[in-house]
PDB file of N, CA and C in Angstrom:
ATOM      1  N   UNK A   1      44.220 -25.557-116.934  1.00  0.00           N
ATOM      2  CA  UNK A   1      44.763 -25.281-118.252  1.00  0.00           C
ATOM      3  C   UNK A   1      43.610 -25.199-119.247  1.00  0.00           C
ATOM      4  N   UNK A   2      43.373 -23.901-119.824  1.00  0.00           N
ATOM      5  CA  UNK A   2      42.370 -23.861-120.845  1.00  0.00           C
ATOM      6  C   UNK A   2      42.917 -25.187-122.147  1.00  0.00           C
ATOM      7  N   UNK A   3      42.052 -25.345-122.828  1.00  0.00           N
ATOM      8  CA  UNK A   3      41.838 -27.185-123.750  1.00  0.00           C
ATOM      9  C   UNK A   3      40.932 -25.725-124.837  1.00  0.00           C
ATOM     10  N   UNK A   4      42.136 -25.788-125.952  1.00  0.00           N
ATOM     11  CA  UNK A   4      41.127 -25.925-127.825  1.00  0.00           C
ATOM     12  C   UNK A   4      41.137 -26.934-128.252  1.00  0.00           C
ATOM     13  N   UNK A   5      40.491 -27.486-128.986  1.00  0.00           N
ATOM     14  CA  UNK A   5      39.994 -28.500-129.943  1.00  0.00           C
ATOM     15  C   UNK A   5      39.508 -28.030-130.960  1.00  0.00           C
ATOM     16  N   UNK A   6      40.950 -28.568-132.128  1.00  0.00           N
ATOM     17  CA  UNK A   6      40.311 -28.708-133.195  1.00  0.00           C
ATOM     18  C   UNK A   6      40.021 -29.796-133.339  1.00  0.00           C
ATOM     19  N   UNK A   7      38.662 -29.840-134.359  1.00  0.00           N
ATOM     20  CA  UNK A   7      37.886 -31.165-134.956  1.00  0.00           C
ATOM     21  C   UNK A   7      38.267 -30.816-136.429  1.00  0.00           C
ATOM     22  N   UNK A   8      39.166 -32.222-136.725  1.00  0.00           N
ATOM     23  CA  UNK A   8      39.383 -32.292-138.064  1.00  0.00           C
ATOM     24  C   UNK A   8      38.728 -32.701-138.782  1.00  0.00           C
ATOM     25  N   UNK A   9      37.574 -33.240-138.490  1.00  0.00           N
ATOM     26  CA  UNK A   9      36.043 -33.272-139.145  1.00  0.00           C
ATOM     27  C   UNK A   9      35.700 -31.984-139.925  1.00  0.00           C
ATOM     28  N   UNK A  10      35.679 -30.818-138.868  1.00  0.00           N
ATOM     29  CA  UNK A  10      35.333 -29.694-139.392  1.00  0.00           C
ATOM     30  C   UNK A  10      36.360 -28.845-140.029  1.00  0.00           C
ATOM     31  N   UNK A  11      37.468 -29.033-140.746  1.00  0.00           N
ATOM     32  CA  UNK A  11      38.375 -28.589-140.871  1.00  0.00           C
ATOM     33  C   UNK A  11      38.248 -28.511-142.537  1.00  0.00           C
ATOM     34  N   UNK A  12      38.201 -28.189-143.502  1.00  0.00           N
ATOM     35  CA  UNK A  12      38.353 -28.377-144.838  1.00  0.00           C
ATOM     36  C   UNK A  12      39.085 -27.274-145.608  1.00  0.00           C
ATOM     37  N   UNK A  13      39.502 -26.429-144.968  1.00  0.00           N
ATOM     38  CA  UNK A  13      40.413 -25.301-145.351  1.00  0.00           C
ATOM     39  C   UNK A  13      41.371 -24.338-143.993  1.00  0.00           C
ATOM     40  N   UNK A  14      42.012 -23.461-144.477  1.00  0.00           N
ATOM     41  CA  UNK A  14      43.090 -22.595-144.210  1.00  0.00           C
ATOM     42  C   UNK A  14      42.016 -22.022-143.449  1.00  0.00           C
ATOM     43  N   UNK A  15      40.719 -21.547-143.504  1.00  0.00           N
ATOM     44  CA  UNK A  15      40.278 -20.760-142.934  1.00  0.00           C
ATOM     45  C   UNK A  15      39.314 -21.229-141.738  1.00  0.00           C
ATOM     46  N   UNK A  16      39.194 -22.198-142.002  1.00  0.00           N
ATOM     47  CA  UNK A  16      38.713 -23.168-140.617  1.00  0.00           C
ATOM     48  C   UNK A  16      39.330 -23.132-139.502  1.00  0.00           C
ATOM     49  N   UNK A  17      40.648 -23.598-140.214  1.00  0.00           N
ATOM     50  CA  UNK A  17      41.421 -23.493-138.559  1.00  0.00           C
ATOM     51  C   UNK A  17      41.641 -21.971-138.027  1.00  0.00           C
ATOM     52  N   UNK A  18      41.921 -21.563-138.636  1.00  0.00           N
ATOM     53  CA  UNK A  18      42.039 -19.642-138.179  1.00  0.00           C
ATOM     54  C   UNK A  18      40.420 -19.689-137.188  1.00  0.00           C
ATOM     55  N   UNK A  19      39.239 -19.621-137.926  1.00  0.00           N
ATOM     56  CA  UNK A  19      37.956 -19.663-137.518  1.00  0.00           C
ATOM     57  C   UNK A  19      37.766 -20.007-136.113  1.00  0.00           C
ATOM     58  N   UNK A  20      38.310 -21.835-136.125  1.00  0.00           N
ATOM     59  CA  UNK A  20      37.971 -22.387-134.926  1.00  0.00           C
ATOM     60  C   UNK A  20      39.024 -21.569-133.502  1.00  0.00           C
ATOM     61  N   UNK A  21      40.682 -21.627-134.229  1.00  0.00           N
ATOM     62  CA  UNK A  21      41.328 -20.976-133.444  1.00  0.00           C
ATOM     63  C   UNK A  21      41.249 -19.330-133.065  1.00  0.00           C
ATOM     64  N   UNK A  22      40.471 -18.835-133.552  1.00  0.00           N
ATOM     65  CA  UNK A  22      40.178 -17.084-133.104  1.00  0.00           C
ATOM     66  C   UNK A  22      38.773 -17.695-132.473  1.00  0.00           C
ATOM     67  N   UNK A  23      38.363 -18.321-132.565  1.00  0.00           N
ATOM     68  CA  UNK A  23      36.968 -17.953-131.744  1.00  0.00           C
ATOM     69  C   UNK A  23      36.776 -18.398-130.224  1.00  0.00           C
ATOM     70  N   UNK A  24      37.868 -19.965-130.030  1.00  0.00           N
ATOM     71  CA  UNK A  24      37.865 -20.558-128.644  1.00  0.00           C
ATOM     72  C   UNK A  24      39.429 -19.572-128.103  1.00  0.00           C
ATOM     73  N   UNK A  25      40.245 -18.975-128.981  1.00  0.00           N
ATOM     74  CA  UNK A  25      41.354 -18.573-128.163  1.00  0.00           C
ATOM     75  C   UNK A  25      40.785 -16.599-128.293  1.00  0.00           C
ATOM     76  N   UNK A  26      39.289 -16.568-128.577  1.00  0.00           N
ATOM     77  CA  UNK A  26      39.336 -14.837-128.687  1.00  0.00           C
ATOM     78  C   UNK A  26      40.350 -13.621-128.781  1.00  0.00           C
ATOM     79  N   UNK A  27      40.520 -14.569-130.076  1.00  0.00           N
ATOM     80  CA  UNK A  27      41.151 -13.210-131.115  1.00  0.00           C
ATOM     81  C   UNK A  27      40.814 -12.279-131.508  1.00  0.00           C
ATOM     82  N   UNK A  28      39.597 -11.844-131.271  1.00  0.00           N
ATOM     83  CA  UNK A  28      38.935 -10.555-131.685  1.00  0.00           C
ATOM     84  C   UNK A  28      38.532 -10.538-133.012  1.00  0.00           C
ATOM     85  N   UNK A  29      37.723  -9.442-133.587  1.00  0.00           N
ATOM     86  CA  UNK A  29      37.706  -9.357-134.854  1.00  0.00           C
ATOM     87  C   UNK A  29      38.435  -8.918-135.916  1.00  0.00           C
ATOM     88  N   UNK A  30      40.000  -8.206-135.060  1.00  0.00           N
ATOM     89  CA  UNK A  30      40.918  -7.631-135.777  1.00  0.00           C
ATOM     90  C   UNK A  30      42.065  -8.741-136.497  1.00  0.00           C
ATOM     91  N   UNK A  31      41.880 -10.108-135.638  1.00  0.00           N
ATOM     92  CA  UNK A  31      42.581 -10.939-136.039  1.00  0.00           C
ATOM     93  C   UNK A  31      42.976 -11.495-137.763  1.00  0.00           C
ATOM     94  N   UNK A  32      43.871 -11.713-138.296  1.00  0.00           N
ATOM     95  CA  UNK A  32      44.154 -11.590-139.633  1.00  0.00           C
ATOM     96  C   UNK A  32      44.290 -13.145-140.224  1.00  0.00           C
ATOM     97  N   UNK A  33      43.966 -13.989-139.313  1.00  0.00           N
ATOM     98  CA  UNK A  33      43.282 -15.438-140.113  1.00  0.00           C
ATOM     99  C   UNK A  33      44.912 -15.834-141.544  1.00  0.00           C
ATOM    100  N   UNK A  34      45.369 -15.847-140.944  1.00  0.00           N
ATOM    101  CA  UNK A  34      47.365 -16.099-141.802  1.00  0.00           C
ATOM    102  C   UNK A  34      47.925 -16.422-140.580  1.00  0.00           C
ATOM    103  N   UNK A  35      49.357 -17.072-141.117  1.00  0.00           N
ATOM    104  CA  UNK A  35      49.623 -18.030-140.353  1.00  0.00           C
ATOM    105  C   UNK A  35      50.769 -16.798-139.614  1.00  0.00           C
ATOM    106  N   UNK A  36      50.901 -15.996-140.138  1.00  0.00           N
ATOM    107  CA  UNK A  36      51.708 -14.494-140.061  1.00  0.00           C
ATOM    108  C   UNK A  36      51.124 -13.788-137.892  1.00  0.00           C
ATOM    109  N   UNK A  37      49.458 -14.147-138.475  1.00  0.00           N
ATOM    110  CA  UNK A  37      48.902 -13.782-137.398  1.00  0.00           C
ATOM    111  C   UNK A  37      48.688 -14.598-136.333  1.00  0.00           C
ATOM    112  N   UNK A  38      48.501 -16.048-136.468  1.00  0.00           N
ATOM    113  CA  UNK A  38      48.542 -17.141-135.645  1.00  0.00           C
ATOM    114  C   UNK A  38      49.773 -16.863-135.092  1.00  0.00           C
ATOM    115  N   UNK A  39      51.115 -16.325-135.550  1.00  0.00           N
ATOM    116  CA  UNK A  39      52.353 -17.030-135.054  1.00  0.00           C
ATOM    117  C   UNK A  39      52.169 -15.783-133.934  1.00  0.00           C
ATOM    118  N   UNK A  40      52.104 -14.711-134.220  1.00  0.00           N
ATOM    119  CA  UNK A  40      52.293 -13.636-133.602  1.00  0.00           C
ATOM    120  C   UNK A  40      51.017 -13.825-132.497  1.00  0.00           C
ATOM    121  N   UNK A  41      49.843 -14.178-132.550  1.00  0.00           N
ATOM    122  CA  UNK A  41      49.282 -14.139-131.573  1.00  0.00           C
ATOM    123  C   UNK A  41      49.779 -15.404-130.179  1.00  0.00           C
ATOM    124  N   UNK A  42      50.434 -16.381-130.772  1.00  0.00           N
ATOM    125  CA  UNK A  42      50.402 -17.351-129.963  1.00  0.00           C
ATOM    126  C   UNK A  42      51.393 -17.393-129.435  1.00  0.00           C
ATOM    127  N   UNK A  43      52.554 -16.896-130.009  1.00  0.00           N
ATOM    128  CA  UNK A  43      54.038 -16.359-129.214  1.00  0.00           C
ATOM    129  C   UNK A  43      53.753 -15.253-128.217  1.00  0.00           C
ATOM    130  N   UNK A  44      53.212 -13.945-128.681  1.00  0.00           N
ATOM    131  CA  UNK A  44      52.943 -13.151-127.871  1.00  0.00           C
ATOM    132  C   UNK A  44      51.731 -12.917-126.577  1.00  0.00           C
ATOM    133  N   UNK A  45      50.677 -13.111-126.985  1.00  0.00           N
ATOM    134  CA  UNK A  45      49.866 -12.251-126.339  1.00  0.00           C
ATOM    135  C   UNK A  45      48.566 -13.539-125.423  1.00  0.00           C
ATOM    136  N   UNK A  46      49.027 -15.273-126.601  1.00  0.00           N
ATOM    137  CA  UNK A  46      47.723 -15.916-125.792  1.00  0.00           C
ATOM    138  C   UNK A  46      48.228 -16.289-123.972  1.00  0.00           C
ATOM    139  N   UNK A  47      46.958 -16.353-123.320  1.00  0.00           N
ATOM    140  CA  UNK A  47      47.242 -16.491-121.988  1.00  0.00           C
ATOM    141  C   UNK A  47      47.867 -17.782-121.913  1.00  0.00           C
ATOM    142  N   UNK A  48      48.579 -17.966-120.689  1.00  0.00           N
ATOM    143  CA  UNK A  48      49.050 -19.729-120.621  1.00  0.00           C
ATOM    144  C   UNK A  48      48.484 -20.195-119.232  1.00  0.00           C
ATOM    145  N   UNK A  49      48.635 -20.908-119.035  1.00  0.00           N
ATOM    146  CA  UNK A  49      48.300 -22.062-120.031  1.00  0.00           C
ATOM    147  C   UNK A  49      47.591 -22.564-121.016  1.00  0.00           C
ATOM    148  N   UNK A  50      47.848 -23.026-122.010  1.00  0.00           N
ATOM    149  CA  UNK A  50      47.109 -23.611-122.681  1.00  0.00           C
ATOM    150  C   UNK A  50      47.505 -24.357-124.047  1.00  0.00           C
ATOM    151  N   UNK A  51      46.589 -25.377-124.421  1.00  0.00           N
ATOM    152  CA  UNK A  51      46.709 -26.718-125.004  1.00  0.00           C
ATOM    153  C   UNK A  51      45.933 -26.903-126.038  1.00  0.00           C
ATOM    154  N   UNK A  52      46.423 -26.885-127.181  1.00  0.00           N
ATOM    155  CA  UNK A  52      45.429 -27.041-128.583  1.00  0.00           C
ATOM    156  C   UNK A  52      45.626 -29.207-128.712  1.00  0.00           C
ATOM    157  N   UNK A  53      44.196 -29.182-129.065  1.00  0.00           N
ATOM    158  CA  UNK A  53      44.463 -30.542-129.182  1.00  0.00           C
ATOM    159  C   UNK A  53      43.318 -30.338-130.635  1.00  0.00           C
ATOM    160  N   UNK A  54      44.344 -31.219-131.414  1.00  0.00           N
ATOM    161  CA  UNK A  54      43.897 -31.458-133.039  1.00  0.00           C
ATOM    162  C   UNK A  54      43.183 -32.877-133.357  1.00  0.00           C
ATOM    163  N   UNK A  55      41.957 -32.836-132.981  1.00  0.00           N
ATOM    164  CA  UNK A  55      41.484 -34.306-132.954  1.00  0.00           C
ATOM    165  C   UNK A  55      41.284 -34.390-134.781  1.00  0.00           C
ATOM    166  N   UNK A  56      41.323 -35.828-135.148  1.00  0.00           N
ATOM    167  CA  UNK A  56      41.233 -36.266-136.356  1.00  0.00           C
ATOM    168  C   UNK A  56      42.241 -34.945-137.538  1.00  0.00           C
ATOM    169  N   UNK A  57      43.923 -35.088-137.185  1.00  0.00           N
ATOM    170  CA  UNK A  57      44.642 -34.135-137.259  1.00  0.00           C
ATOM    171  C   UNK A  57      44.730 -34.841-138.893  1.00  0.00           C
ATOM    172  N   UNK A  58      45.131 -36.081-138.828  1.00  0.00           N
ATOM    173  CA  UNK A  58      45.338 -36.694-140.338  1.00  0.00           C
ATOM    174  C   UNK A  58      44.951 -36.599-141.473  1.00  0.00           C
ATOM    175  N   UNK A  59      43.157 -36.526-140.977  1.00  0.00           N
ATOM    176  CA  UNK A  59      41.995 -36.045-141.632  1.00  0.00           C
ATOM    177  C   UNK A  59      42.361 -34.624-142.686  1.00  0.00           C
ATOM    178  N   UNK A  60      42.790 -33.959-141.435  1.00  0.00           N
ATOM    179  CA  UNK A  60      43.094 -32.474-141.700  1.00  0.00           C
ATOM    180  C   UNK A  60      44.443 -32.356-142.481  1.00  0.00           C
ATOM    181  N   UNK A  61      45.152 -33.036-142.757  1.00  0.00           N
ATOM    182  CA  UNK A  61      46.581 -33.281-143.071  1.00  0.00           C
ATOM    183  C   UNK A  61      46.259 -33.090-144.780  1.00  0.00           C
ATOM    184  N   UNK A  62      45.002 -34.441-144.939  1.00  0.00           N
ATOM    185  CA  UNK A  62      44.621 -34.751-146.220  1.00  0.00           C
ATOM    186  C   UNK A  62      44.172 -33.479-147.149  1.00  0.00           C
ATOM    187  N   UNK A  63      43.302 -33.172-145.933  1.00  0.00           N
ATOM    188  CA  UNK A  63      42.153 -31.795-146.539  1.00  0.00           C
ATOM    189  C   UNK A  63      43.091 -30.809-147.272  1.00  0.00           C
ATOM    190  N   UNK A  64      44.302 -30.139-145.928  1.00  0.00           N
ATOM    191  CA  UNK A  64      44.832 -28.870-145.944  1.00  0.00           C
ATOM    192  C   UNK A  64      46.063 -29.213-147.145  1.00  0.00           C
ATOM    193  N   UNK A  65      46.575 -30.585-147.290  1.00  0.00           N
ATOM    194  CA  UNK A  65      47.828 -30.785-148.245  1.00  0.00           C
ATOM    195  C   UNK A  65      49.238 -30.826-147.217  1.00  0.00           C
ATOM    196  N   UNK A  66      49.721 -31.299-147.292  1.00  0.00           N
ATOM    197  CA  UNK A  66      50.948 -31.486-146.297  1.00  0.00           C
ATOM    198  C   UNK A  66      51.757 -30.266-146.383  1.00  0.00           C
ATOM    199  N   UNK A  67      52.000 -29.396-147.349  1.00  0.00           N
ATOM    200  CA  UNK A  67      52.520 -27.670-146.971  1.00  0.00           C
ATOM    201  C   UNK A  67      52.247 -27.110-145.672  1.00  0.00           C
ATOM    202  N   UNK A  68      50.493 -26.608-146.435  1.00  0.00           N
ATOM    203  CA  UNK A  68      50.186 -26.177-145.132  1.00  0.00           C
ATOM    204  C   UNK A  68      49.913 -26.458-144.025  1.00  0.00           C
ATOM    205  N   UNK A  69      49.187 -28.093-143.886  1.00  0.00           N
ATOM    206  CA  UNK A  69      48.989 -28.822-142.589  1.00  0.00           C
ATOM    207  C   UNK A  69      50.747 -28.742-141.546  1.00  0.00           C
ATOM    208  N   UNK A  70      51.396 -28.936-142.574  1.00  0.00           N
ATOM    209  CA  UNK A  70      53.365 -28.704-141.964  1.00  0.00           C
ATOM    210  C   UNK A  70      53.779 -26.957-141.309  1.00  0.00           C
ATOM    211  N   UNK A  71      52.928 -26.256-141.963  1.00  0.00           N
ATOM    212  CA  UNK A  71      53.303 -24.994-141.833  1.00  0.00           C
ATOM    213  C   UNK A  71      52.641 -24.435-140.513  1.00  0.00           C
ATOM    214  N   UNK A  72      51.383 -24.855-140.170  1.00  0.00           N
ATOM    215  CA  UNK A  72      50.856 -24.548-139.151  1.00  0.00           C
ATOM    216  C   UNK A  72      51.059 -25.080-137.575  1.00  0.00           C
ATOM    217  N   UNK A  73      51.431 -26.610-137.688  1.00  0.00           N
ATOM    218  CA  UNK A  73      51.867 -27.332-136.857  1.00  0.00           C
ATOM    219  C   UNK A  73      53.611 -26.737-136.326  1.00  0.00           C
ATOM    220  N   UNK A  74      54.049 -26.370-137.147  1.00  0.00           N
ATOM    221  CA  UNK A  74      55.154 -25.614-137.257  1.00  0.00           C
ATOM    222  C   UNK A  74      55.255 -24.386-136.499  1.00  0.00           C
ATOM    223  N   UNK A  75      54.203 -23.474-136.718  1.00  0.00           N
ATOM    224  CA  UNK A  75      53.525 -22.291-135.700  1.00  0.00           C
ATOM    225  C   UNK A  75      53.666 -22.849-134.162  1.00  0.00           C
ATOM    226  N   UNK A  76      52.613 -23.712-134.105  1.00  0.00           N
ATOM    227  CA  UNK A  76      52.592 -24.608-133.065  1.00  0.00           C
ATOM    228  C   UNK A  76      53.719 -25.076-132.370  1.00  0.00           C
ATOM    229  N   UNK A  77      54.470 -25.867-133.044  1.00  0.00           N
ATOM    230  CA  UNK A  77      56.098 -26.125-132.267  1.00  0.00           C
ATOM    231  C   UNK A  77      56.606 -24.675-131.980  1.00  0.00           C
ATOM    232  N   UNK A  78      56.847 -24.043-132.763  1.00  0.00           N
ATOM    233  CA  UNK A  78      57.401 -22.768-132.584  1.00  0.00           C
ATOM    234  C   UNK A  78      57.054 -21.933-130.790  1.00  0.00           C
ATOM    235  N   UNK A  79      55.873 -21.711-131.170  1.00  0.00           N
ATOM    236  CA  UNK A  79      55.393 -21.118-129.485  1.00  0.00           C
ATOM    237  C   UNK A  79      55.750 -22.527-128.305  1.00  0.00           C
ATOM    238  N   UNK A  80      55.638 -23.700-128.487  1.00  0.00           N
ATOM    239  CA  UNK A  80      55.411 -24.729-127.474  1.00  0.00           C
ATOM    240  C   UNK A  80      57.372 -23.939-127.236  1.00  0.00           C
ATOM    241  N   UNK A  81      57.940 -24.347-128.434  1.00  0.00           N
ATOM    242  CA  UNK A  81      59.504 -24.404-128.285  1.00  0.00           C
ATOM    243  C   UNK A  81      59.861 -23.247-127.365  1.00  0.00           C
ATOM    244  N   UNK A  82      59.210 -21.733-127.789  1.00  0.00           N
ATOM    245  CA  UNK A  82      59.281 -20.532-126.794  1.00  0.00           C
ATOM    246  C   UNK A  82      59.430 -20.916-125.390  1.00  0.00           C
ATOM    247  N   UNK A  83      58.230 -21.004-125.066  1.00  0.00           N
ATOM    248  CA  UNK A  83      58.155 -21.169-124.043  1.00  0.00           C
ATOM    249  C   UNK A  83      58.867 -22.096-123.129  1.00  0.00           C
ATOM    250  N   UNK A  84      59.213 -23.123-123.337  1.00  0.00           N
ATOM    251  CA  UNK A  84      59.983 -24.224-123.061  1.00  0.00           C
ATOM    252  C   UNK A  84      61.701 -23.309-122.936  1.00  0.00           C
ATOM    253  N   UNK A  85      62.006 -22.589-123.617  1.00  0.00           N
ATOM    254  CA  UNK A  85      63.480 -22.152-123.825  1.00  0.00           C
ATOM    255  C   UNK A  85      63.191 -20.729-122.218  1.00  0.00           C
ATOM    256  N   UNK A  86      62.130 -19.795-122.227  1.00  0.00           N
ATOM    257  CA  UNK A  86      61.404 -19.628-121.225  1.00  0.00           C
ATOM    258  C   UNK A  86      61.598 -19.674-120.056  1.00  0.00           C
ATOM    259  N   UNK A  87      61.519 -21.225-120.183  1.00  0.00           N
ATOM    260  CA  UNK A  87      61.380 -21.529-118.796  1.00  0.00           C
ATOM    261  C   UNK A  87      59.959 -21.662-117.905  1.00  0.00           C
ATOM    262  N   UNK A  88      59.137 -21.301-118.831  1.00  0.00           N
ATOM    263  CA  UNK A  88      58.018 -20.994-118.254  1.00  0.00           C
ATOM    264  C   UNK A  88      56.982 -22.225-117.148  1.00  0.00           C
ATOM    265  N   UNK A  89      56.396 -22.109-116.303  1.00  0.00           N
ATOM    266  CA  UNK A  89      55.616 -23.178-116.040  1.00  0.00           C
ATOM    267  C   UNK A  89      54.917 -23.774-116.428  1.00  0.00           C
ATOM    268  N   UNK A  90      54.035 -22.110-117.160  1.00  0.00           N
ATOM    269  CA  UNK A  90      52.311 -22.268-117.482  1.00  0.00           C
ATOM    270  C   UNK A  90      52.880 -22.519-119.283  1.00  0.00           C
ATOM    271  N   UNK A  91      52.805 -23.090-120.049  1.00  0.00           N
ATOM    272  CA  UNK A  91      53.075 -23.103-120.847  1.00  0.00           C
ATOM    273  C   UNK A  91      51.798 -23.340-121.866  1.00  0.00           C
ATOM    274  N   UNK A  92      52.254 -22.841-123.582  1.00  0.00           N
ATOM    275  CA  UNK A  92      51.970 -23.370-125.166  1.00  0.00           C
ATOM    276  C   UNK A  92      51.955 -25.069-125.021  1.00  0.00           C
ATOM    277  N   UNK A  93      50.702 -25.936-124.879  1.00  0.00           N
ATOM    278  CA  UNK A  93      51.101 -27.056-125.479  1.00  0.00           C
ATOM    279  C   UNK A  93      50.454 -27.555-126.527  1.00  0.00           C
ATOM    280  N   UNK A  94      50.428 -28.538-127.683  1.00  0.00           N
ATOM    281  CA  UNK A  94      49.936 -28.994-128.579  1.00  0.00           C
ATOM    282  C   UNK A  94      49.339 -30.586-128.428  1.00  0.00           C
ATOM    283  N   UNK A  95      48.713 -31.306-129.291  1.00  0.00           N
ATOM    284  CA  UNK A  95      49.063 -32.347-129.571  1.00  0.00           C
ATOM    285  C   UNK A  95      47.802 -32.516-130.791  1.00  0.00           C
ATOM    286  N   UNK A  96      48.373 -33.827-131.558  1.00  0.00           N
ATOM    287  CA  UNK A  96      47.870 -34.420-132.808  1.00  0.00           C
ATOM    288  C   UNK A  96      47.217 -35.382-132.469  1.00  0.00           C
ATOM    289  N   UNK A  97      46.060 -35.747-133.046  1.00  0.00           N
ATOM    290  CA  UNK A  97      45.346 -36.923-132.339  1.00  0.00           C
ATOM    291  C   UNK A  97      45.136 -37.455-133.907  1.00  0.00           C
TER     292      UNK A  97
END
């Protein structure tokens, strides 16, 4: 199972996480860094398995404001939930550290 990690160390904006997440899940350069494009890439097209793990997520909670830290994690449930309804083996998983 491919493993992202975000470091909520390095996290201090909207565009961090897009950053970290297009570069370990190669999104290309066409990728549109919105949560519009996260949803659509991670429902559709990322390979599975695979597992985002949000180390020092709280951190990031503080930084991003609870909207958007809610809105993205939300993305996140969303594809895990897909797949799961699915059926799938290889699945979307998450977790918050």
């Amino acid at each position: 199972m491919a493993e992202v990690v975000l470091d909520g160390k390095a996290v201090h904006s909207e565009v961090d996480v897009h950053r970290a997440l297009a570069q370990q899940l190669e999104f290309g350069e066409f990728y549109g860094s919105n949560l519009s494009a996260l949803r659509d890439r991670l429902l559709t097209d990322t390979p599975r398995p695979v597992r985002i793990v949000w180390l020092g997520s709280g951190r990031s909670r503080e930084r991003l404001g609870e909207p958007l830290f809610s809105s993205i994690v939300a993305v996140f449930e969303e594809a895990a939930q897909q797949d799961l309804d699915f059926g799938w083996a290889d699945r979307f998983e998450f977790e918050l550290r």
